[in-house]
Protein backbone atom coordinates (compact mmCIF):
# COMPACT_ATOMS: atom_id res chain seq x y z
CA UNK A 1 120.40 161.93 49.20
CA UNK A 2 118.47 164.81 48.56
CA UNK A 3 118.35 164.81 44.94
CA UNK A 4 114.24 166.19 43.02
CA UNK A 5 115.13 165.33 39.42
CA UNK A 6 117.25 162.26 38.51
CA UNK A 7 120.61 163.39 37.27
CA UNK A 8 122.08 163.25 33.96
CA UNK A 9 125.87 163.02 33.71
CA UNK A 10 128.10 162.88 31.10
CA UNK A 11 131.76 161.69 29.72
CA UNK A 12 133.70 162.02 26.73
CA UNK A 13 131.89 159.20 24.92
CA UNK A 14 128.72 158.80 27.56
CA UNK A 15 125.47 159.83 29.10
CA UNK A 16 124.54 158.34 32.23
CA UNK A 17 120.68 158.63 31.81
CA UNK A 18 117.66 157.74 34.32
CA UNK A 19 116.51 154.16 33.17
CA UNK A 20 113.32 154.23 32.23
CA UNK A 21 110.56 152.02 30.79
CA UNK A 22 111.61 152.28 27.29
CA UNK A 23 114.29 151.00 28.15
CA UNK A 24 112.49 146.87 28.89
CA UNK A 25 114.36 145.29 25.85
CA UNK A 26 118.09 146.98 26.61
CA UNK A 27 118.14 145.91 30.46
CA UNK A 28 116.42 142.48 29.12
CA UNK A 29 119.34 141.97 26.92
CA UNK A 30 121.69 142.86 29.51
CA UNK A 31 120.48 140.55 32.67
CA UNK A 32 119.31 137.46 30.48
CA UNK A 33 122.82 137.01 29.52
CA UNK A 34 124.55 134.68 31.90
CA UNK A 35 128.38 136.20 31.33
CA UNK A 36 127.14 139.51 32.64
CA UNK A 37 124.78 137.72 35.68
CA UNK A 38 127.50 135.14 36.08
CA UNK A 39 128.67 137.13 39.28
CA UNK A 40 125.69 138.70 40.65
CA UNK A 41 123.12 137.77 42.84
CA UNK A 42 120.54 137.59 39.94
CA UNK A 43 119.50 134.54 37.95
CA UNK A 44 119.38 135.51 34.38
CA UNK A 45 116.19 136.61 33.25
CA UNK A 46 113.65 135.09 31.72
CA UNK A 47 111.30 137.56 30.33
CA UNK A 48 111.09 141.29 30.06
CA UNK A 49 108.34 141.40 32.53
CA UNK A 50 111.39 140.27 35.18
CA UNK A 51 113.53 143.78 33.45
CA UNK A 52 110.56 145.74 34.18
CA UNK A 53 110.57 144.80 37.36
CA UNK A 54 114.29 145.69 37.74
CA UNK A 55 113.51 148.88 36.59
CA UNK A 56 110.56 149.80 38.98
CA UNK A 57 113.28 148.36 41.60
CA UNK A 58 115.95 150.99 40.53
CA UNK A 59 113.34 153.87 40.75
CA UNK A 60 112.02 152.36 44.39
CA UNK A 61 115.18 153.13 45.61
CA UNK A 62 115.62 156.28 44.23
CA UNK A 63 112.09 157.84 45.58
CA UNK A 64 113.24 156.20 48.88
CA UNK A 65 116.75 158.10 48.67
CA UNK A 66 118.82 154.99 49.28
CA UNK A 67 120.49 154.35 45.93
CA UNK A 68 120.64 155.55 42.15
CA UNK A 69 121.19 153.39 39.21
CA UNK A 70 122.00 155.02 35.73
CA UNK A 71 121.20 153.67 32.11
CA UNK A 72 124.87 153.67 29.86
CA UNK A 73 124.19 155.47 26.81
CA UNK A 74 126.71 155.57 23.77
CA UNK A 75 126.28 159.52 22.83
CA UNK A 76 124.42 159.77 19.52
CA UNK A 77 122.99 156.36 19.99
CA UNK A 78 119.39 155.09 21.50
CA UNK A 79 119.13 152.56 24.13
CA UNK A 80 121.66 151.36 27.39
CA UNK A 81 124.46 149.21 26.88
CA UNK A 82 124.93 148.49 30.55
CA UNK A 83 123.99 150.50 34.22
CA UNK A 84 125.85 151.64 36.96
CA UNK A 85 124.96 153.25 40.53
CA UNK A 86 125.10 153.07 44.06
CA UNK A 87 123.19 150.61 45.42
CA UNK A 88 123.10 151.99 48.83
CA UNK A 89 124.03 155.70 49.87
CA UNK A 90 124.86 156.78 53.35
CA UNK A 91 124.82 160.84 52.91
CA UNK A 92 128.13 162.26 54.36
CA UNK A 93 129.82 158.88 54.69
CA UNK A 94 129.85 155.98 52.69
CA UNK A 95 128.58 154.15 49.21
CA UNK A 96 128.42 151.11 47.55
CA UNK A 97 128.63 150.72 43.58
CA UNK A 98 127.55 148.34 41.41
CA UNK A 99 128.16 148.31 37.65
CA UNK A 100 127.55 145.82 34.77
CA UNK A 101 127.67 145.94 30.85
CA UNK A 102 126.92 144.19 27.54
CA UNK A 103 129.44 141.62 27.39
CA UNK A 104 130.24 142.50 23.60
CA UNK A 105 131.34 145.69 24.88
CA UNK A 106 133.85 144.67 27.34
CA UNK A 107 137.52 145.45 27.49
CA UNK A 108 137.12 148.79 25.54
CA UNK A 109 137.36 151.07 28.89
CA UNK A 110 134.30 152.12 29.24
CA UNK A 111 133.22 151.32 32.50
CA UNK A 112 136.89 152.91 33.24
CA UNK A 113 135.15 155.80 31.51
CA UNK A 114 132.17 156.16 33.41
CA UNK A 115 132.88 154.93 37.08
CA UNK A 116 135.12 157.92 37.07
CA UNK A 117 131.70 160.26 36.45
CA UNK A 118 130.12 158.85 39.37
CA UNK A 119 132.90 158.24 41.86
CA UNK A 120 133.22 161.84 41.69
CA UNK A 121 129.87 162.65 41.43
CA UNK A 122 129.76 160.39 44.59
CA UNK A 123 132.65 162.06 46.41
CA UNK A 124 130.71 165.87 45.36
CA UNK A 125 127.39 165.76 45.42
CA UNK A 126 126.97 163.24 48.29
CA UNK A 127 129.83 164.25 50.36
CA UNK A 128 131.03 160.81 50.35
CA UNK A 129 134.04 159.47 52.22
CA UNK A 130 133.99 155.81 50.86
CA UNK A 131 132.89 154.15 48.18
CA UNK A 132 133.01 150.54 48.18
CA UNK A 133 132.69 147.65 45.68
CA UNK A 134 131.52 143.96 46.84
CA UNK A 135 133.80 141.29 44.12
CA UNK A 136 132.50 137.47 44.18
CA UNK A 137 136.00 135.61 44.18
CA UNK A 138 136.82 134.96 40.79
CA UNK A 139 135.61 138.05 39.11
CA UNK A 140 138.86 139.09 37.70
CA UNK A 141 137.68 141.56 35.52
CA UNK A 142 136.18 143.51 38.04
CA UNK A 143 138.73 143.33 40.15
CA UNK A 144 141.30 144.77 37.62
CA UNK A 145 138.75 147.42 36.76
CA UNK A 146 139.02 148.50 40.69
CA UNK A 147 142.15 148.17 41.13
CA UNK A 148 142.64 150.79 37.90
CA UNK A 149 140.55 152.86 39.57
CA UNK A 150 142.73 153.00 42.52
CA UNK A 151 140.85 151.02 44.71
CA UNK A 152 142.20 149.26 47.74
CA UNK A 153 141.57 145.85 48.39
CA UNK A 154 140.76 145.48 51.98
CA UNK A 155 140.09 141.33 52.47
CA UNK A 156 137.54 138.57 52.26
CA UNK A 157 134.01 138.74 53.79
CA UNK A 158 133.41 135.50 54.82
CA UNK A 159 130.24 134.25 53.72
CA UNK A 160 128.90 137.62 53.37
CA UNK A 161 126.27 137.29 51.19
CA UNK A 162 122.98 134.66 50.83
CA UNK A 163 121.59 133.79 48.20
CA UNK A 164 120.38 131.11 45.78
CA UNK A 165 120.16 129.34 49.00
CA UNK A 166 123.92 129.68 49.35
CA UNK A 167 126.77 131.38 50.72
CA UNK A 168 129.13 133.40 49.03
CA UNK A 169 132.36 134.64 50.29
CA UNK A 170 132.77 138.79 49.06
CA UNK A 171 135.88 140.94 48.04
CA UNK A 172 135.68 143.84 49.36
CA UNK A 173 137.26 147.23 47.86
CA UNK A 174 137.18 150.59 48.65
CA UNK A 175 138.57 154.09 47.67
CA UNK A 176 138.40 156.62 49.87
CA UNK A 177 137.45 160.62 48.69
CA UNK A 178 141.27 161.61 49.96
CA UNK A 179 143.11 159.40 47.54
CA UNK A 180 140.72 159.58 45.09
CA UNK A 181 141.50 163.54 45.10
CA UNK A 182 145.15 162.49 45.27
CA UNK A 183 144.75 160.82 41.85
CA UNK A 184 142.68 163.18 40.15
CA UNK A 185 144.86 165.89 40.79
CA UNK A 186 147.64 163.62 39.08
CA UNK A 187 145.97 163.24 36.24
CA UNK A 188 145.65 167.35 35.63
């Protein structure tokens, strides 16, 4: 990833902004709410000291080129209603996404809306091959959402993650750049 300046992309009703400090209170809101942490590997937070430290961890892996998270930014309005990102890059081959929003916001399309924005920017900019999605059993949502967005699922990761001091079994999904072209060119 040999990005200088963080980028700044944009959909019909989005920006997908760098997340910054001023930003504390809108990635507070987001991660101390248990429906949205409910299938992550993050406790809900507790203060905003713990969101500030989620955003110095989304810029650490930027500067180290292994990742980029983005802010979700209603155009015309101030402040994130969610983030989205890879949360590990491999230049030229693969990706992994991750993606979460304001719960009062779900079901409206938007993360429809701006997955598309960084799948391709994924597929262009980083050359990528494969971008894959890790689903904790049960996440229906998210597993709809994929599936819309043409992903395949590909099995079940036996106890492929730790944490909490336990073992989680992992969905994983995956769309490769060939079929995502495929449906893109569809949709024209």
């Amino acid at each position: 990833m040999d990005l200088k300046k963080f980028p700044t992309l944009s959909s019909e009703r989005f920006e997908l902004i760098e997340i910054t400090e001023s930003h504390v209170e809108d990635m507070f809101r987001l991660y101390s709410d248990p429906k949205v942490t409910r299938y992550f590997d993050l406790l809900p937070l507790q203060t905003q000291l713990q969101a500030k430290e989620a955003i110095e961890f989304y810029h650490k892996r930027f500067q180290n080129r292994t990742g980029i998270r983005w802010g979700i930014a209603l155009k015309g309005q101030k402040g994130i209603i969610g983030t989205l990102g890879f949360n590990k890059i491999l230049e030229n081959h693969k990706g992994r996404i991750g993606y979460d929003l304001q719960h009062k916001y779900w079901g409206r399309g938007y993360m429809i809306e701006v997955l598309h924005c960084i799948l391709n920017y994924g597929f262009e900019r980083f050359n990528l091959k494969r971008i894959e999605a890790e689903v904790i059993p049960g996440n229906i949502g998210s597993e709809r959402l994929l599936t819309k967005l043409n992903f395949e699922k590909e099995g079940v990761l036996r106890q492929w993650m730790y944490w909490n001091e336990n073992f989680y079994d992992i969905i994983m999904y995956s769309l490769l750049d060939s079929d995502f072209r495929k449906c893109t060119n569809k949709e024209e």
